[in-house]
Protein backbone atom coordinates (compact mmCIF):
# COMPACT_ATOMS: atom_id res chain seq x y z
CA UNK A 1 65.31 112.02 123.46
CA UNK A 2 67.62 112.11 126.66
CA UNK A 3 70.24 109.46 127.15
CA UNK A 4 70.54 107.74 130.48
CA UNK A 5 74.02 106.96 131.51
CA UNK A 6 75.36 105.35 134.08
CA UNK A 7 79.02 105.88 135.22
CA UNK A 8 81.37 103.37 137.05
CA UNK A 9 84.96 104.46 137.97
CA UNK A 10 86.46 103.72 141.33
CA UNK A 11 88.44 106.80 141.53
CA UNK A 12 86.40 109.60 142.77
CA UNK A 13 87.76 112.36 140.78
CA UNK A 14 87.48 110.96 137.14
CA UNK A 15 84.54 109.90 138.31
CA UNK A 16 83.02 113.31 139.24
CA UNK A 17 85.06 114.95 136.40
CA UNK A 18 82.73 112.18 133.78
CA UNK A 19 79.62 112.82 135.59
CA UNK A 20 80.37 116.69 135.04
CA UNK A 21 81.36 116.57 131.52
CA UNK A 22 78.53 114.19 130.45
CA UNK A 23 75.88 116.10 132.83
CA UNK A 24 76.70 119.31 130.90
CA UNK A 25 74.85 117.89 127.49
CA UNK A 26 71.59 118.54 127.21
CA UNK A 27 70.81 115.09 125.65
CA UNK A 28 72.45 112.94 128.42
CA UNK A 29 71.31 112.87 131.94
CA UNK A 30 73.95 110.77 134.23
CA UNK A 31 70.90 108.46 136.53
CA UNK A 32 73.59 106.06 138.27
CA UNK A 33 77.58 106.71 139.90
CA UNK A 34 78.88 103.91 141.10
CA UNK A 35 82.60 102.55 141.42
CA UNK A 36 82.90 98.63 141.76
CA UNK A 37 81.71 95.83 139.25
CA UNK A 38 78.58 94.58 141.58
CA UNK A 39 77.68 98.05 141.82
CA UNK A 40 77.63 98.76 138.16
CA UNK A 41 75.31 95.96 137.43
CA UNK A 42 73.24 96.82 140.81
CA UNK A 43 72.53 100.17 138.88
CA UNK A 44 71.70 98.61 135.60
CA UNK A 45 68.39 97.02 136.95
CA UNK A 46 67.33 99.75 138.87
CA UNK A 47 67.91 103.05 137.34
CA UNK A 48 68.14 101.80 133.84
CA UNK A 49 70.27 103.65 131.69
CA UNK A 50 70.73 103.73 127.96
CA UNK A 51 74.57 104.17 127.99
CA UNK A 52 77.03 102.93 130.62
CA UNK A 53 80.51 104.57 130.74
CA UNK A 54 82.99 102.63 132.66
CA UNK A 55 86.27 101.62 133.52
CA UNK A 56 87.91 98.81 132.07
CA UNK A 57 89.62 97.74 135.95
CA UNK A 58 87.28 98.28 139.42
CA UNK A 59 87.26 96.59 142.55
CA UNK A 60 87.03 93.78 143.31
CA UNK A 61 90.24 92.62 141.32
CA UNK A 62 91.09 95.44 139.41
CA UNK A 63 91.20 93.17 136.20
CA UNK A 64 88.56 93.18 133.35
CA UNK A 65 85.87 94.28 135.08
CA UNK A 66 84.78 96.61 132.61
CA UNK A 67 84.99 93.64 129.80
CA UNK A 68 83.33 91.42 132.14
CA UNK A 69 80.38 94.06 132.40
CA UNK A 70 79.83 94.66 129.08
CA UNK A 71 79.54 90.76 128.51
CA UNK A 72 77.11 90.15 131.39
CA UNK A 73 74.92 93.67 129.78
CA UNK A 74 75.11 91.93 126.45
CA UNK A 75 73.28 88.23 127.67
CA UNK A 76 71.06 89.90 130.32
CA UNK A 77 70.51 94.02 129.11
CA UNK A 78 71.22 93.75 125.21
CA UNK A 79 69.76 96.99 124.80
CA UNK A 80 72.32 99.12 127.04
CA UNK A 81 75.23 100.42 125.44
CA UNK A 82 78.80 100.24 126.53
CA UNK A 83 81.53 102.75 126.61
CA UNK A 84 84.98 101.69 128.07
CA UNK A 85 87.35 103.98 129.06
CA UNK A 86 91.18 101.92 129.51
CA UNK A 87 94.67 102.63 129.28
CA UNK A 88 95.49 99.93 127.66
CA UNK A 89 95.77 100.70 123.88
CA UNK A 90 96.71 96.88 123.36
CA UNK A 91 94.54 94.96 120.90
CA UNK A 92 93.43 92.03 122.47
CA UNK A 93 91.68 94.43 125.43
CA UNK A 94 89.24 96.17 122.26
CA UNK A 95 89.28 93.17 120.58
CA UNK A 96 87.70 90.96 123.77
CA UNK A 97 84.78 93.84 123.90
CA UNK A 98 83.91 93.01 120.48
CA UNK A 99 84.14 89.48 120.25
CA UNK A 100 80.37 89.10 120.71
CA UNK A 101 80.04 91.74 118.63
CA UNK A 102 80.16 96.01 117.88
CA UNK A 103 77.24 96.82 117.97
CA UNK A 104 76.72 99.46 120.91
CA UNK A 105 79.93 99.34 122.44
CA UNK A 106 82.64 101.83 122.35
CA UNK A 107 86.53 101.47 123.64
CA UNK A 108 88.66 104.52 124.09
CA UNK A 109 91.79 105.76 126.16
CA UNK A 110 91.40 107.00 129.34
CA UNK A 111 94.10 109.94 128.47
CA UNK A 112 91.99 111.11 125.96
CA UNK A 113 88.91 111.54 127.88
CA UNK A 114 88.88 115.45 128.22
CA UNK A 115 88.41 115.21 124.95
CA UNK A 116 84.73 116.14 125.41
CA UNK A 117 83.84 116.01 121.41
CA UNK A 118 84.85 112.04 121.48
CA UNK A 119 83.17 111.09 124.76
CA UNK A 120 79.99 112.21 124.38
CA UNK A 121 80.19 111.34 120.72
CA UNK A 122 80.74 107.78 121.97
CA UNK A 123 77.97 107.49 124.24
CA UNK A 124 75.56 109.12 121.20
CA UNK A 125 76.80 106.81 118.92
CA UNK A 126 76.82 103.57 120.91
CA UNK A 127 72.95 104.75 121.99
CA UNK A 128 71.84 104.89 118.47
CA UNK A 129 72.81 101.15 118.32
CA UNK A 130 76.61 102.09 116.87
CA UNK A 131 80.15 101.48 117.93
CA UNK A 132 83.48 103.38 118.24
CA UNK A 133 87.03 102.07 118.75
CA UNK A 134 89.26 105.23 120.13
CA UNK A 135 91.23 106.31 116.88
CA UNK A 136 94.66 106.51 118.64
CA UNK A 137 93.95 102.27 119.41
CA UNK A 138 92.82 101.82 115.45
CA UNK A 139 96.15 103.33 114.49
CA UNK A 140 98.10 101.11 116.34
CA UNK A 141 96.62 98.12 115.17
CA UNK A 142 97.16 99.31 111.66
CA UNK A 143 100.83 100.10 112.59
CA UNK A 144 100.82 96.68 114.14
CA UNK A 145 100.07 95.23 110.73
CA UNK A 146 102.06 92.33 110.01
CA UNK A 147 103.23 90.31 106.94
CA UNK A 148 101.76 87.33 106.48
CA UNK A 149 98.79 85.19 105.16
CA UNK A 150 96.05 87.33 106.04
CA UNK A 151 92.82 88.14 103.90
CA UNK A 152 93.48 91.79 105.31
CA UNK A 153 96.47 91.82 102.66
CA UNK A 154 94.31 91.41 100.05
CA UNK A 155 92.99 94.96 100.75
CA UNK A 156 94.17 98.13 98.64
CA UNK A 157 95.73 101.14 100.95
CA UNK A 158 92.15 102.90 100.34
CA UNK A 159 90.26 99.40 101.57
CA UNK A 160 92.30 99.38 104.41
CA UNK A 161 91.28 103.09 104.96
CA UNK A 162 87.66 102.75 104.75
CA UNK A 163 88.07 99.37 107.04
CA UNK A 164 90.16 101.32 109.45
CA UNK A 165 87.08 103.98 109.62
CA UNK A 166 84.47 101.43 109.74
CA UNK A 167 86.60 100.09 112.87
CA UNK A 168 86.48 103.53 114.53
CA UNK A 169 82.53 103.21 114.20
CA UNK A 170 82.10 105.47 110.85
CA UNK A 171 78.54 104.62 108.88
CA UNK A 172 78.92 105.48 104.96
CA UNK A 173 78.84 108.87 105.19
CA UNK A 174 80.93 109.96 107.87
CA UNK A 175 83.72 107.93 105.80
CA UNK A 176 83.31 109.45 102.68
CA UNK A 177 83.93 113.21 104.71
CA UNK A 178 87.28 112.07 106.30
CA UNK A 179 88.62 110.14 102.90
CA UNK A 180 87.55 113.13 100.76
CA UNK A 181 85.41 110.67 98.50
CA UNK A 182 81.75 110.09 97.67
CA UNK A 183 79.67 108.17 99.54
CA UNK A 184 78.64 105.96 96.32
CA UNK A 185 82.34 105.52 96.10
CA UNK A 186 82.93 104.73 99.67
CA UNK A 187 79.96 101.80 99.03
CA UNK A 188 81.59 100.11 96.33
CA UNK A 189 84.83 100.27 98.75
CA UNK A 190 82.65 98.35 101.38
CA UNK A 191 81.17 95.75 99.41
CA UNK A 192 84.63 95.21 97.90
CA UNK A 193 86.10 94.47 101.50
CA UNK A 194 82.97 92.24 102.30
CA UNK A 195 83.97 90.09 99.05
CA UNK A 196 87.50 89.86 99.65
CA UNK A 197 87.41 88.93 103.43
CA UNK A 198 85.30 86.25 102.25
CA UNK A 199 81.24 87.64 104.45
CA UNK A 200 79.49 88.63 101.64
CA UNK A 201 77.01 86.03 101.98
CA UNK A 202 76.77 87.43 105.48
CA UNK A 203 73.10 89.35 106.22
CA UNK A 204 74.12 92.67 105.71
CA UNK A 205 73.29 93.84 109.27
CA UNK A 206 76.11 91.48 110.47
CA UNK A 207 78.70 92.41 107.95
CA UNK A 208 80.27 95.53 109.26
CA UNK A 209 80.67 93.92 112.53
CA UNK A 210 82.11 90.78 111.15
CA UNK A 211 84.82 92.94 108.91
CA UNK A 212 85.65 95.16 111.99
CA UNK A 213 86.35 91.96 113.68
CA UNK A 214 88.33 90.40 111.01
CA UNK A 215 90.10 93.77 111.28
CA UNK A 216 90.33 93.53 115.08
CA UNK A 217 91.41 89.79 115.25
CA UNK A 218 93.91 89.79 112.65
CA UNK A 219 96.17 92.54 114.23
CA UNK A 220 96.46 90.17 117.47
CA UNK A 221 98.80 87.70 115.24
């Protein structure tokens, strides 16, 4: 199945260099460029893409429009995936695209996008109803990590590790091939976080998001 994507970046080389990169995959097919906020959601009702990549700041007030975006696709287009591309590696920038929550969006650095592998993986992923948080951001947060009374520091190192993956956007199996573990292994890992951040009563469609968050929100005190 092709992915749609739409692209919105108001500077017109990173712009042409995205729609160049992504247009060389045979599974994605760029259907919308665009470079402002109104025009991004202009090109969400007519050409109807699967995936939009954009900027985190546009015109008009080169803020949050990208944030702002993914908010207004997530009330009125909850099927469209989002992939932000900032340069802010700050926590409280990832953490306000995921406050509604994960599922299809993806946040990485804008320094890292020539990093073909991890772009295109985002937009895959965040299509198949997934979500990615750039690595380089997920290792600051953990670095971040402060002492304190936080359920996060009731977490073993290897919790924190599978957490930390889960927060990149990881499913079971992709985790247990970075931590050199079995999958089984890397379940019982999971369920122990659940218990110990206190969601385990949570439906378990809503419990990876909710312990990404936890993740998220706790590195912004």
């Amino acid at each position: 199945m092709t992915i749609r994507v739409a692209v919105a970046e108001d500077n017109l080389l990173v712009r042409e260099g995205l729609e160049r990169l992504l247009g060389l995959q045979s599974d994605l097919e760029v259907v919308a460029s665009c470079a402002d906020f109104d025009a991004l959601l202009g090109a969400v009702d007519s050409a109807h893409p699967d995936v939009v990549v954009t900027d985190i700041r546009m015109p008009p007030e080169h803020s949050d429009e990208g944030i702002r975006a993914a908010r207004d696709l997530r009330a009125n287009h909850p099927d469209v995936g989002v992939v932000i591309l900032s340069q802010f590696s700050e926590p409280s920038y990832a953490l306000a695209l995921l406050e509604e929550g994960s599922e299809r969006r993806a946040y990485l650095l804008k320094d890292r996008i020539d990093d073909v592998d991890q772009l295109v993986g985002a937009v895959r992923a965040v299509a198949a109803g997934g979500s990615v948080v750039d690595p380089k951001v997920v290792e600051a947060l953990v670095t971040a990590r402060r002492a304190g009374d936080s359920p996060l520091d009731e977490l073993t190192p290897r919790e924190t590790d599978v957490l930390r993956a889960m927060a990149e956007g990881k499913n079971n199996a992709a985790i247990a091939e970075k931590l050199v573990i079995a999958e089984r292994s890397v379940e019982k890992y999971v369920h122990t976080i659940f218990a110990k951040l206190g969601i385990a009563w949570e439906p378990s469609i809503n419990r990876r998001v909710m312990a990404v968050l936890v993740y998220l929100g706790e590195q912004e005190h």
